[in-house]
C-alpha atoms as a PDB file:
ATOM      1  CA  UNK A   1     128.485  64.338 106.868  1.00  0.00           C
ATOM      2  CA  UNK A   2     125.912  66.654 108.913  1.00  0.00           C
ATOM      3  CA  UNK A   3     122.877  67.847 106.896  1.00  0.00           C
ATOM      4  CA  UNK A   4     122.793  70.970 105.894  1.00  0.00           C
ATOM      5  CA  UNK A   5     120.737  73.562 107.601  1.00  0.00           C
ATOM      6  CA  UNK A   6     117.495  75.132 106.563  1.00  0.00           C
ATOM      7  CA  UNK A   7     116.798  77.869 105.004  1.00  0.00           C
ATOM      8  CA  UNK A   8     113.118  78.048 106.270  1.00  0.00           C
ATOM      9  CA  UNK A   9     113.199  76.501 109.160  1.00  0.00           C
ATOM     10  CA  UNK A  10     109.938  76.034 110.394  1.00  0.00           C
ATOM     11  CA  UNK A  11     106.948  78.364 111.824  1.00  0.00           C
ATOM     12  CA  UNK A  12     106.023  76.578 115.103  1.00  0.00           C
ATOM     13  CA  UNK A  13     103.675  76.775 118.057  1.00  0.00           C
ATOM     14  CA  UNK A  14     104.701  76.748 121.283  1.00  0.00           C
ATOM     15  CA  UNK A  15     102.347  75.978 124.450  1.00  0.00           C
ATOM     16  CA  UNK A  16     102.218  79.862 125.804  1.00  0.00           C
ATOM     17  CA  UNK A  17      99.802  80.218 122.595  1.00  0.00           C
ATOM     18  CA  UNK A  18     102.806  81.865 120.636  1.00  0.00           C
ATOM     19  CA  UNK A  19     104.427  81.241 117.713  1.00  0.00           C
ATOM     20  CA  UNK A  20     108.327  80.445 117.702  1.00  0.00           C
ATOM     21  CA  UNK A  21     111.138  79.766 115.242  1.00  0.00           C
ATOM     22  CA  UNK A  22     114.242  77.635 116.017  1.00  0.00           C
ATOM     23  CA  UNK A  23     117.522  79.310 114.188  1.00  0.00           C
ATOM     24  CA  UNK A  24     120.763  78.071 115.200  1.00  0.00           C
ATOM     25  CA  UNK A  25     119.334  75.995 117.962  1.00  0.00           C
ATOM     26  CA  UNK A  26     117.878  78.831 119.645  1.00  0.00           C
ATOM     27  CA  UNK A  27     113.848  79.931 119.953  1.00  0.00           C
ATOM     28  CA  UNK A  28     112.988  83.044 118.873  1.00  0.00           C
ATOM     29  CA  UNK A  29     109.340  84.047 119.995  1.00  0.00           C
ATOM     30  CA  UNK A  30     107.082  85.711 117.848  1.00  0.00           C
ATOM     31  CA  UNK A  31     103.674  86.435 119.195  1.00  0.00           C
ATOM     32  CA  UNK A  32     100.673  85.192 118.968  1.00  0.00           C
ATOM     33  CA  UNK A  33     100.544  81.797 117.118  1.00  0.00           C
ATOM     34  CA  UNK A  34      98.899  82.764 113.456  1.00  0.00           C
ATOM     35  CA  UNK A  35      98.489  86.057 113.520  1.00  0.00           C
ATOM     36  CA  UNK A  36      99.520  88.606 110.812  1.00  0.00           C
ATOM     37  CA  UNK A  37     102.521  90.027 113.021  1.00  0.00           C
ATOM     38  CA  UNK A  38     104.028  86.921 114.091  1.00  0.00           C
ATOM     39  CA  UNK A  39     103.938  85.645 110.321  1.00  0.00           C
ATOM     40  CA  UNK A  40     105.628  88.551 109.673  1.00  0.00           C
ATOM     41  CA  UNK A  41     108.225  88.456 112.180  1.00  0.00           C
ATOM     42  CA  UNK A  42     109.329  85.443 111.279  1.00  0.00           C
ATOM     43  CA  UNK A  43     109.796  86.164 107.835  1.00  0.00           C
ATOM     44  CA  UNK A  44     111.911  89.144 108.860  1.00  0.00           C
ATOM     45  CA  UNK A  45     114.090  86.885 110.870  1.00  0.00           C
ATOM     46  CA  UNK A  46     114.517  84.234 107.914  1.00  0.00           C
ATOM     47  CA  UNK A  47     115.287  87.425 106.073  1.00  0.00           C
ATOM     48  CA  UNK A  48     118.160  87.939 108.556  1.00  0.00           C
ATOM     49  CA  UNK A  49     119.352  84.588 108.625  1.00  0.00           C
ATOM     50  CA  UNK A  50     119.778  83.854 105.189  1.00  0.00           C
ATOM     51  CA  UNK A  51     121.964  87.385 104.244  1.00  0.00           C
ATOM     52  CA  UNK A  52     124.213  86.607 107.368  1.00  0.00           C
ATOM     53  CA  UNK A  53     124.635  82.908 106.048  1.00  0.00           C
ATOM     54  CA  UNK A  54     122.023  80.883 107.498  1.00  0.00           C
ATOM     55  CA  UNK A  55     123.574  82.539 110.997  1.00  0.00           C
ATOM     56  CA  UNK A  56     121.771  84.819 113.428  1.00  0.00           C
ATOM     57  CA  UNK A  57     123.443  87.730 114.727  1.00  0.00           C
ATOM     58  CA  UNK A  58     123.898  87.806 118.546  1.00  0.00           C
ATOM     59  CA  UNK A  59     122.279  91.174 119.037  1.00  0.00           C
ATOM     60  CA  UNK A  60     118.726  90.032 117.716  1.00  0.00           C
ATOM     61  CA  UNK A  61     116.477  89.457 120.443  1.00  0.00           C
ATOM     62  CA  UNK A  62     114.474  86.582 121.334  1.00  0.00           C
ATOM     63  CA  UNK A  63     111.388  87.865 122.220  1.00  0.00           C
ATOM     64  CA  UNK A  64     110.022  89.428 119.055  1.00  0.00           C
ATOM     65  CA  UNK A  65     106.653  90.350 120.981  1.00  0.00           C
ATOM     66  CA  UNK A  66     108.753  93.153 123.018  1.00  0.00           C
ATOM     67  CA  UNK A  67     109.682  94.696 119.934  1.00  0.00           C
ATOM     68  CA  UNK A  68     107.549  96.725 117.477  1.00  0.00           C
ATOM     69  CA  UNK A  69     106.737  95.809 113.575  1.00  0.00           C
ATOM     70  CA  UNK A  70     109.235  97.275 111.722  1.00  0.00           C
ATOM     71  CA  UNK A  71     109.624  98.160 107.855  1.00  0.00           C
ATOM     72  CA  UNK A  72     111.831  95.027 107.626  1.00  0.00           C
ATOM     73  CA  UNK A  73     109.104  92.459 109.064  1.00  0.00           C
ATOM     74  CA  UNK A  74     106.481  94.338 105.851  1.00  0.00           C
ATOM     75  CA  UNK A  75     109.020  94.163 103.486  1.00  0.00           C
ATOM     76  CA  UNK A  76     109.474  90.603 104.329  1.00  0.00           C
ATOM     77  CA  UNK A  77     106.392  89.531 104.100  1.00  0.00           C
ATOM     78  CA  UNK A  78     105.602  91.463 101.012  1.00  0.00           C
ATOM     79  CA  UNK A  79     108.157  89.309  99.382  1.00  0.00           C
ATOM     80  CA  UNK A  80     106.679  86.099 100.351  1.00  0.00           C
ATOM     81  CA  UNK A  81     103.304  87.494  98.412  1.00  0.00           C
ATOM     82  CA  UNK A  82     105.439  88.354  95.632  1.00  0.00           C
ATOM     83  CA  UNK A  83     106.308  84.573  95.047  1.00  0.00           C
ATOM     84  CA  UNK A  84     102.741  83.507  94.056  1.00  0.00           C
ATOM     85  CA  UNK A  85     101.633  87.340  93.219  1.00  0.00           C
ATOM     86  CA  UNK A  86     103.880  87.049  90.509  1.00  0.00           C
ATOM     87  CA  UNK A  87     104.981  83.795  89.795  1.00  0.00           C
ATOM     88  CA  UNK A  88     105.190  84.221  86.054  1.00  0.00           C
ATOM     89  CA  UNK A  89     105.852  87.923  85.943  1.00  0.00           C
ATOM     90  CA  UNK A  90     109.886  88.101  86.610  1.00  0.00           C
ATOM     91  CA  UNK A  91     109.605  91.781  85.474  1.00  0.00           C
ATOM     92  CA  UNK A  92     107.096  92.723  88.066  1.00  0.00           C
ATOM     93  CA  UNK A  93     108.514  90.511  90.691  1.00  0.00           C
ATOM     94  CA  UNK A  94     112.135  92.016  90.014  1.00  0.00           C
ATOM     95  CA  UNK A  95     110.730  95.406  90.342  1.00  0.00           C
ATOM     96  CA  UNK A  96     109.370  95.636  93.318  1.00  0.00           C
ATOM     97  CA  UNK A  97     111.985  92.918  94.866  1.00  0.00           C
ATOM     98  CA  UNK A  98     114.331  96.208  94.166  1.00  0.00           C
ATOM     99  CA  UNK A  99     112.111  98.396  95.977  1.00  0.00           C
ATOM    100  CA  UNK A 100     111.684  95.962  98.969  1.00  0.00           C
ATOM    101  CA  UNK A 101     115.206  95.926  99.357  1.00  0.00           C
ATOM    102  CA  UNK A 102     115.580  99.809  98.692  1.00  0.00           C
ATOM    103  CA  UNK A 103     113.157 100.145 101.678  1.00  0.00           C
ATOM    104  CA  UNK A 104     115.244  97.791 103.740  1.00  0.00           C
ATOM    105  CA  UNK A 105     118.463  99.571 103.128  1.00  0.00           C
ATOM    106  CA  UNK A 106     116.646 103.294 104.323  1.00  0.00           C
ATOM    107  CA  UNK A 107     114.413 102.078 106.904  1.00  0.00           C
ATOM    108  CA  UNK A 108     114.475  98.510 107.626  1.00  0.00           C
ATOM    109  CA  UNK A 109     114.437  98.926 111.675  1.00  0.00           C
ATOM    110  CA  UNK A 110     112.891 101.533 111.435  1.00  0.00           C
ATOM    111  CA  UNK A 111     108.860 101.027 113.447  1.00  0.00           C
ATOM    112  CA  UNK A 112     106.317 100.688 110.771  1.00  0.00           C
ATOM    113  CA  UNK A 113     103.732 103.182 111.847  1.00  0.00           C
ATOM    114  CA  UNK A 114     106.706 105.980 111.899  1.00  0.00           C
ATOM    115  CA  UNK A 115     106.979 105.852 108.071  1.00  0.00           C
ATOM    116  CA  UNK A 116     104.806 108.941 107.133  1.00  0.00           C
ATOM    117  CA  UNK A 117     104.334 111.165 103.918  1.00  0.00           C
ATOM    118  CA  UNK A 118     107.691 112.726 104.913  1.00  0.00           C
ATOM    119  CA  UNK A 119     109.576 109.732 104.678  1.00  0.00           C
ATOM    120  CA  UNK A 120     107.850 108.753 101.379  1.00  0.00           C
ATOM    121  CA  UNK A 121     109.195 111.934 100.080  1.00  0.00           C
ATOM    122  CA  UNK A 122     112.786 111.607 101.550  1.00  0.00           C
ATOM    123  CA  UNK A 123     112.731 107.965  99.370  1.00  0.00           C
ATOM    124  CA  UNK A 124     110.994 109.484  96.089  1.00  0.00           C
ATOM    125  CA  UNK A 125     114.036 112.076  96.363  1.00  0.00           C
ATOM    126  CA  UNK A 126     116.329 109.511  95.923  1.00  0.00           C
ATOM    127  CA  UNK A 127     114.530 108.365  92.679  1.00  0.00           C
ATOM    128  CA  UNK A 128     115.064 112.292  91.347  1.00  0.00           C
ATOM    129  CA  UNK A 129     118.824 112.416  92.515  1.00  0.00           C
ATOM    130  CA  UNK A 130     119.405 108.981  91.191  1.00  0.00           C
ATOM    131  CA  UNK A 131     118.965 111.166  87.513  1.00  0.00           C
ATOM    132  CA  UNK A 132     115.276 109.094  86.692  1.00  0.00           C
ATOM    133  CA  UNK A 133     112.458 110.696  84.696  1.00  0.00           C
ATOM    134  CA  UNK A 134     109.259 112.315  86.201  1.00  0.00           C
ATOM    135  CA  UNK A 135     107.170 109.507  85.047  1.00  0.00           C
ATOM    136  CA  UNK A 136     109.589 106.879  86.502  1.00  0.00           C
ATOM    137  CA  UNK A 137     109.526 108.241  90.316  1.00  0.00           C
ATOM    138  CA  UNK A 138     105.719 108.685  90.058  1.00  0.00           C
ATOM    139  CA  UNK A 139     105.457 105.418  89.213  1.00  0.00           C
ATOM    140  CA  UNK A 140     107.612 103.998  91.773  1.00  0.00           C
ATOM    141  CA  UNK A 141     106.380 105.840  94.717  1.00  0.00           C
ATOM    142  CA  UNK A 142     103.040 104.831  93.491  1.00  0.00           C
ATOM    143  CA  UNK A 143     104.534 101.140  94.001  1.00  0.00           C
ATOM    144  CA  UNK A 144     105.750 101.898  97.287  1.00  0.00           C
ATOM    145  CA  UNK A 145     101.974 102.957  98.337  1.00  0.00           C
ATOM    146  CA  UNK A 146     101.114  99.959  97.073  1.00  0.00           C
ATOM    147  CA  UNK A 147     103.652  97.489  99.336  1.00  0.00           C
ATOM    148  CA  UNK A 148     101.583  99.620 102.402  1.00  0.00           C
ATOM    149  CA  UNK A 149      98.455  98.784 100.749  1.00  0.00           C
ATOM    150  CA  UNK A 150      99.535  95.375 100.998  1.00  0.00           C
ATOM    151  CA  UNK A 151     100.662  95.869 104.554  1.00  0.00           C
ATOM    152  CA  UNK A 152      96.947  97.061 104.946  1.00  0.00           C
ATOM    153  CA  UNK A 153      94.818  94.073 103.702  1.00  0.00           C
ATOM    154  CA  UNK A 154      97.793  91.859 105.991  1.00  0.00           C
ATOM    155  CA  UNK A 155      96.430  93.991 109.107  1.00  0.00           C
ATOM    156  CA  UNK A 156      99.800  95.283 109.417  1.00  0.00           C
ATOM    157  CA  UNK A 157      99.503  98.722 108.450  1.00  0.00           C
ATOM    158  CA  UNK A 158      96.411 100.987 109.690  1.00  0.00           C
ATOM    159  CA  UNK A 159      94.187 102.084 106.603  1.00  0.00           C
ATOM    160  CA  UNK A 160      95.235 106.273 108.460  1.00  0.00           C
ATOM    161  CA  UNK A 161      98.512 105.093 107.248  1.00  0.00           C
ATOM    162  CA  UNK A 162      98.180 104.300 103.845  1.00  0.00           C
ATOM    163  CA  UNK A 163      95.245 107.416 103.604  1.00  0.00           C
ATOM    164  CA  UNK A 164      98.934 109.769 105.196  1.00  0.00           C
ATOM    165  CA  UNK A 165     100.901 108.065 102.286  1.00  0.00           C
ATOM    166  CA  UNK A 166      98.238 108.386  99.299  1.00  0.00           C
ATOM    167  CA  UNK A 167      98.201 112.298 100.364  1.00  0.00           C
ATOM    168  CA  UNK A 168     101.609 113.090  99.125  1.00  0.00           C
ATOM    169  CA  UNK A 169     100.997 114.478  95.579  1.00  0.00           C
ATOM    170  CA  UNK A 170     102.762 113.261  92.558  1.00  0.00           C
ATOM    171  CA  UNK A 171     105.291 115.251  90.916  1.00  0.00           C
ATOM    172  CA  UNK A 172     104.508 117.643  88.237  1.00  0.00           C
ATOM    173  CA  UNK A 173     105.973 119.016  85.359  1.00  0.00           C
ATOM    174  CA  UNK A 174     107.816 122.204  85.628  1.00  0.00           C
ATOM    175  CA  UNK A 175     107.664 122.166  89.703  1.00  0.00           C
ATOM    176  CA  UNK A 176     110.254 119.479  89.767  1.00  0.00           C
ATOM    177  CA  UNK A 177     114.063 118.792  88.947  1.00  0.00           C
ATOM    178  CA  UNK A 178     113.401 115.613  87.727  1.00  0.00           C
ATOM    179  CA  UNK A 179     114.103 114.949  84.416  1.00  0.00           C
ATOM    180  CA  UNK A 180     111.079 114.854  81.659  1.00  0.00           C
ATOM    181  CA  UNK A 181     110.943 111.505  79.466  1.00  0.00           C
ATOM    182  CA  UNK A 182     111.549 111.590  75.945  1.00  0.00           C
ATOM    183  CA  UNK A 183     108.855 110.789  73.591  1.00  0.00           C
ATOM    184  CA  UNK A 184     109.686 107.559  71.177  1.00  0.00           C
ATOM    185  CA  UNK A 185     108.595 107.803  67.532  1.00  0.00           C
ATOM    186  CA  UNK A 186     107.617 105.220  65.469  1.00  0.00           C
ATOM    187  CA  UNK A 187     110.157 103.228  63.828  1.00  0.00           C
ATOM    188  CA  UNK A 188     110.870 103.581  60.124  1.00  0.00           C
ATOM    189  CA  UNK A 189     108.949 100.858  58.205  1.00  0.00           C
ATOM    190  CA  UNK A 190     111.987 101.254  55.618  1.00  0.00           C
ATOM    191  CA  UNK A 191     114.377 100.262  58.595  1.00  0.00           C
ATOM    192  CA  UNK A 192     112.004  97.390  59.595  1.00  0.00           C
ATOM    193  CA  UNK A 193     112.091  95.930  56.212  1.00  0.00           C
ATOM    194  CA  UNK A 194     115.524  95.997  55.872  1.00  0.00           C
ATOM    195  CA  UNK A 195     116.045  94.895  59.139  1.00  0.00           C
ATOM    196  CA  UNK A 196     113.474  91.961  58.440  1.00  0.00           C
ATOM    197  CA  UNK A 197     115.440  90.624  55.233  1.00  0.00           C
ATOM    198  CA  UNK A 198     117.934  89.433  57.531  1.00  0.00           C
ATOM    199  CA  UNK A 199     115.811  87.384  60.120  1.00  0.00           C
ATOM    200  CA  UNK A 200     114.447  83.892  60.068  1.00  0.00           C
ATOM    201  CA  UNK A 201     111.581  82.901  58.375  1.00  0.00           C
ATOM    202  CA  UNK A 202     109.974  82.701  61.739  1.00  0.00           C
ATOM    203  CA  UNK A 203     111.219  85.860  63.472  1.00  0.00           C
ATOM    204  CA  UNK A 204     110.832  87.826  60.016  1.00  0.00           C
ATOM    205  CA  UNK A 205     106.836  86.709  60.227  1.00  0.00           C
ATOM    206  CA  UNK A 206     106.663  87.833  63.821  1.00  0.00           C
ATOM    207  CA  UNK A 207     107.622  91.378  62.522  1.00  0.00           C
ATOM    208  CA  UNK A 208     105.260  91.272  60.110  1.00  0.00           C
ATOM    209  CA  UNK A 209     102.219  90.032  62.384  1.00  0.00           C
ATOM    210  CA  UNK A 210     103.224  92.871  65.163  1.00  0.00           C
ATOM    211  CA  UNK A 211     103.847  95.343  62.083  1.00  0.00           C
ATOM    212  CA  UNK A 212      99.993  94.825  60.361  1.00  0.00           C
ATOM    213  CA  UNK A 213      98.466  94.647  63.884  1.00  0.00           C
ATOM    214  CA  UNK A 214     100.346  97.141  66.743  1.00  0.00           C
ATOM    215  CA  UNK A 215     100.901  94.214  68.733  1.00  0.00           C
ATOM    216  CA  UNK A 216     102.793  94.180  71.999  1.00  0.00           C
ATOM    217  CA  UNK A 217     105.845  92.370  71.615  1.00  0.00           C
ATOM    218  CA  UNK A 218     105.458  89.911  74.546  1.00  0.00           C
ATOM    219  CA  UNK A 219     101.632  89.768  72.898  1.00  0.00           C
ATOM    220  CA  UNK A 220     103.377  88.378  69.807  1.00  0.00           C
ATOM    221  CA  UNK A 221     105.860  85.818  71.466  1.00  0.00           C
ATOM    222  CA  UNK A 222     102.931  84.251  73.822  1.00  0.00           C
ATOM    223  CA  UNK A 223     100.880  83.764  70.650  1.00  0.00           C
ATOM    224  CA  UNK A 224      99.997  79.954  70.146  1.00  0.00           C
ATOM    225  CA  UNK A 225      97.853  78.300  67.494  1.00  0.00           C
ATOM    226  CA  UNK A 226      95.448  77.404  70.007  1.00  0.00           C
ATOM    227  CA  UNK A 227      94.796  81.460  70.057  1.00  0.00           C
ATOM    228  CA  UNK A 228      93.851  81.314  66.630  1.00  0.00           C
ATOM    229  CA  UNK A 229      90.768  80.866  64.836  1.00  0.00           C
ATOM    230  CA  UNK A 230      89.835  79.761  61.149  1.00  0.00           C
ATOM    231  CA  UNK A 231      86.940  81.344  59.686  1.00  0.00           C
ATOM    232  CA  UNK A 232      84.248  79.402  57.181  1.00  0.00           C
ATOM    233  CA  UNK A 233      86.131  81.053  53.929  1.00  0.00           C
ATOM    234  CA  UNK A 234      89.337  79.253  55.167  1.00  0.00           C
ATOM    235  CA  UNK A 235      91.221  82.897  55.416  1.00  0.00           C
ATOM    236  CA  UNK A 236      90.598  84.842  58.052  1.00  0.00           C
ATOM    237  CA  UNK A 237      92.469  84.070  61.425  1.00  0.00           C
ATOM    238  CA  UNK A 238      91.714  86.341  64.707  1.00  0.00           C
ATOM    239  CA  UNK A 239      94.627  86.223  67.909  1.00  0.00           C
ATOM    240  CA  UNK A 240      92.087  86.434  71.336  1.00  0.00           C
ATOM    241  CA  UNK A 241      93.632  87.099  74.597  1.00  0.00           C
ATOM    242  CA  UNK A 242      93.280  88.919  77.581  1.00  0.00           C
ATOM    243  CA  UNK A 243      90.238  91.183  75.808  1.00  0.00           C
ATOM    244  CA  UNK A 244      92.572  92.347  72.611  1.00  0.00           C
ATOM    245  CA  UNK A 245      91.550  91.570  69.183  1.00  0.00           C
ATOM    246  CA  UNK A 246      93.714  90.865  66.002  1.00  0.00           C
ATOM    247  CA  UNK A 247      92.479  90.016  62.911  1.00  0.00           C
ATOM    248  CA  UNK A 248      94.234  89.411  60.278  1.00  0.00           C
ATOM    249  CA  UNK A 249      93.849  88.257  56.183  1.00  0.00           C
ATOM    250  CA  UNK A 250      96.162  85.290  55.537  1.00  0.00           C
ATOM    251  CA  UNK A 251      97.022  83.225  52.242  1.00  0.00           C
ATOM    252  CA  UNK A 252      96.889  80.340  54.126  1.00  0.00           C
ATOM    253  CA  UNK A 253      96.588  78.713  57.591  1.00  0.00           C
ATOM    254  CA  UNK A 254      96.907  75.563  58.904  1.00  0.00           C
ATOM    255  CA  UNK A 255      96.385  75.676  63.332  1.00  0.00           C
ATOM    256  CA  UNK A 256      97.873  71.983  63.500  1.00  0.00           C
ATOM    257  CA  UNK A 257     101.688  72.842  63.167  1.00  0.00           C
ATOM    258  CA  UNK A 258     103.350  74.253  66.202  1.00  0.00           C
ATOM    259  CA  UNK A 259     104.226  77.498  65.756  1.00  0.00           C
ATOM    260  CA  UNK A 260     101.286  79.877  64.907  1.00  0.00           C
ATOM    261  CA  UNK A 261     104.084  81.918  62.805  1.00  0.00           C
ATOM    262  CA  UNK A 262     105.738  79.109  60.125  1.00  0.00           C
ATOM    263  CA  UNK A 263     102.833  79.388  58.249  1.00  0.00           C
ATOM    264  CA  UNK A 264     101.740  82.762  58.154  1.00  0.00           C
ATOM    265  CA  UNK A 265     102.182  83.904  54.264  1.00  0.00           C
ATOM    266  CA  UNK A 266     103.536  87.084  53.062  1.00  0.00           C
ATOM    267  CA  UNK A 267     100.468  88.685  52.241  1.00  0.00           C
ATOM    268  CA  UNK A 268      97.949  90.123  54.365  1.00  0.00           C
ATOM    269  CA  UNK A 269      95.993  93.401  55.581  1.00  0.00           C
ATOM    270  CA  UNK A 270      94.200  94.582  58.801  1.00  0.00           C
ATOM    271  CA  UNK A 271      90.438  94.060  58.903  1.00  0.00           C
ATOM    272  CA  UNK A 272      89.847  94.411  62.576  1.00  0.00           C
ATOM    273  CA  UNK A 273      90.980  95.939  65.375  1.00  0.00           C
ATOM    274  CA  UNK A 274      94.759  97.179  65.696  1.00  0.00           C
ATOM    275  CA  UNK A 275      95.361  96.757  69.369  1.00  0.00           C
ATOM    276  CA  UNK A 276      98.550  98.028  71.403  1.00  0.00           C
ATOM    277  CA  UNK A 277      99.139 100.552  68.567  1.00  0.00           C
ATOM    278  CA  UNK A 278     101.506 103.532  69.199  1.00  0.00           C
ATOM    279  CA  UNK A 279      99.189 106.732  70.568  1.00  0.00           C
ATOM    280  CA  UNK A 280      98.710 109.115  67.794  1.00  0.00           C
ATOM    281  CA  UNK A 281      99.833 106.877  64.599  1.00  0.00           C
ATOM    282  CA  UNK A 282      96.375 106.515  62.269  1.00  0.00           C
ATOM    283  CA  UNK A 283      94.645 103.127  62.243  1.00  0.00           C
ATOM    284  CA  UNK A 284      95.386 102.863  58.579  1.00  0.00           C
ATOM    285  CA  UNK A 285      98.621 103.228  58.903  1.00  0.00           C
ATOM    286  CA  UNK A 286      98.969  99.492  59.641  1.00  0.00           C
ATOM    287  CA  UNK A 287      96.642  98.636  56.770  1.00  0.00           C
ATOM    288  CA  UNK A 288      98.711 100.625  54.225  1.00  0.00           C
ATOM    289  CA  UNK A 289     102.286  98.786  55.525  1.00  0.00           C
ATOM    290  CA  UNK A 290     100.738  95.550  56.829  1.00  0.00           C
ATOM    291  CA  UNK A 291     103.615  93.728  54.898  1.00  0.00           C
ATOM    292  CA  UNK A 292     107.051  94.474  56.148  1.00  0.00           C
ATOM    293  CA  UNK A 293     108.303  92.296  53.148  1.00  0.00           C
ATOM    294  CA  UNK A 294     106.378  93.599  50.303  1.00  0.00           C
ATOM    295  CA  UNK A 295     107.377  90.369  47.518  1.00  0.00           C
END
């Protein structure tokens, strides 16, 4: 049975000093062996030849050099950063995987250094007609700066380039048909204990840590017993990460069972500082409801 081909066939040099891929069984040529373009050439090309089925169209040329970096060969190569960039961030990898292949779809042959401030525009239109917020298109063409600024520290993209792109002011409210985002409220501590009657022991303690504290809810589910810490008077227990302090009063605690929430008690208060809190809800607001199930 004949082995399956590839689907990264190798970068290889080649004794004219360039760098060459073989797809199909034929060389494709991609400039000078280890330099930014040629690495990003041939990422483009593995790009093609894994959407056409590990086959290369007849049309593409050989000889890469001849041909000028397009928005393809960045967006390729962006994506191979993206791997390690954000190898345990699926959320930030997904996003700007989308916007990679949203800039493929517009202007993926199109030459790299034609992609102005204009162009930038034409693509954050799409965002607005597409029916997202204000915020939401800021923040993506934001992103899409950033993929340039990538393209920039690769020696792909001049640093005039990304200076043209940066220029192109963000949208503002009331001088643009894009839709304004709705403001989200607090939820109902009545509706969260009611809710929470319902849950696990587990889950219904998770509530009631992110409850007493404003903590993120991704800052809840990473928390692990290592995080925590047991004071000298046996009850107070503090969650340390990435610069945030939580500090919380617990009836008991006990770091040696694994899961920092089976034996986090009913009763406790905030004595510290409530991180990740909803903008304009008072500080005490936590301490007066720290516990979602008051018996």
């Amino acid at each position: 049975m004949p082995r399956k081909p590839s689907p990264m066939p190798g970068y290889k040099f080649h004794t004219s000093g360039q760098a060459r891929v073989f797809l199909n069984r034929k060389a494709y040529y991609l400039g000078e062996y280890d330099s930014p373009e040629s690495y990003a050439r041939y990422h483009n090309l593995l790009a093609i030849y894994n959407a056409n089925g590990q086959k290369m169209p007849d049309d593409v040329p050989t000889h890469q050099i001849d041909l000028p970096l397009t928005i393809g060969c960045l967006t390729a190569e962006f994506r191979e950063n993206l791997k390690s960039r954000y190898a345990n961030n699926k959320h930030e990898r997904r996003r700007f995987s989308n916007l990679s292949t949203l800039l493929e779809d517009e202007y993926g042959d199109l030459p790299l250094d034609a992609f102005g401030p204009i162009k930038l525009a034409d693509v954050r239109d799409l965002f607005v007609a597409s029916g997202n917020c204000r915020n939401y298109v800021n923040q993506q063409t934001r992103n899409i700066v950033r993929i340039f600024k990538f393209g920039v520290s690769r020696e792909l993209v001049t640093a005039e380039q990304l200076k043209a792109l940066e220029s192109l002011e963000s949208l503002r409210r009331g001088q643009t048909t894009a839709k304004e985002s709705v403001l989200r409220s607090p939820v109902n501590l009545d509706d969260v204990r009611s809710t929470a009657a319902h849950l696990s022991p587990t889950l219904k303690a998770m509530v009631r840590v992110q409850a007493a504290t404003g903590m993120r809810s991704t800052e809840v589910c990473i928390m692990r017993p290592v995080d925590l810490t047991q004071e000298a008077d046996g009850n107070l227990v503090r969650f340390l990460r990435f610069g945030l302090i939580h500090v919380l009063v617990v009836a008991r605690s006990k770091v040696s069972r694994p899961s920092p929430f089976r034996w986090i008690k009913q009763r406790f208060a905030v004595i510290g500082i409530p991180c990740g809190m909803v903008v304009g809800q008072p500080a005490d607001h936590f301490a007066a409801h720290s516990a979602v199930d008051p018996n």
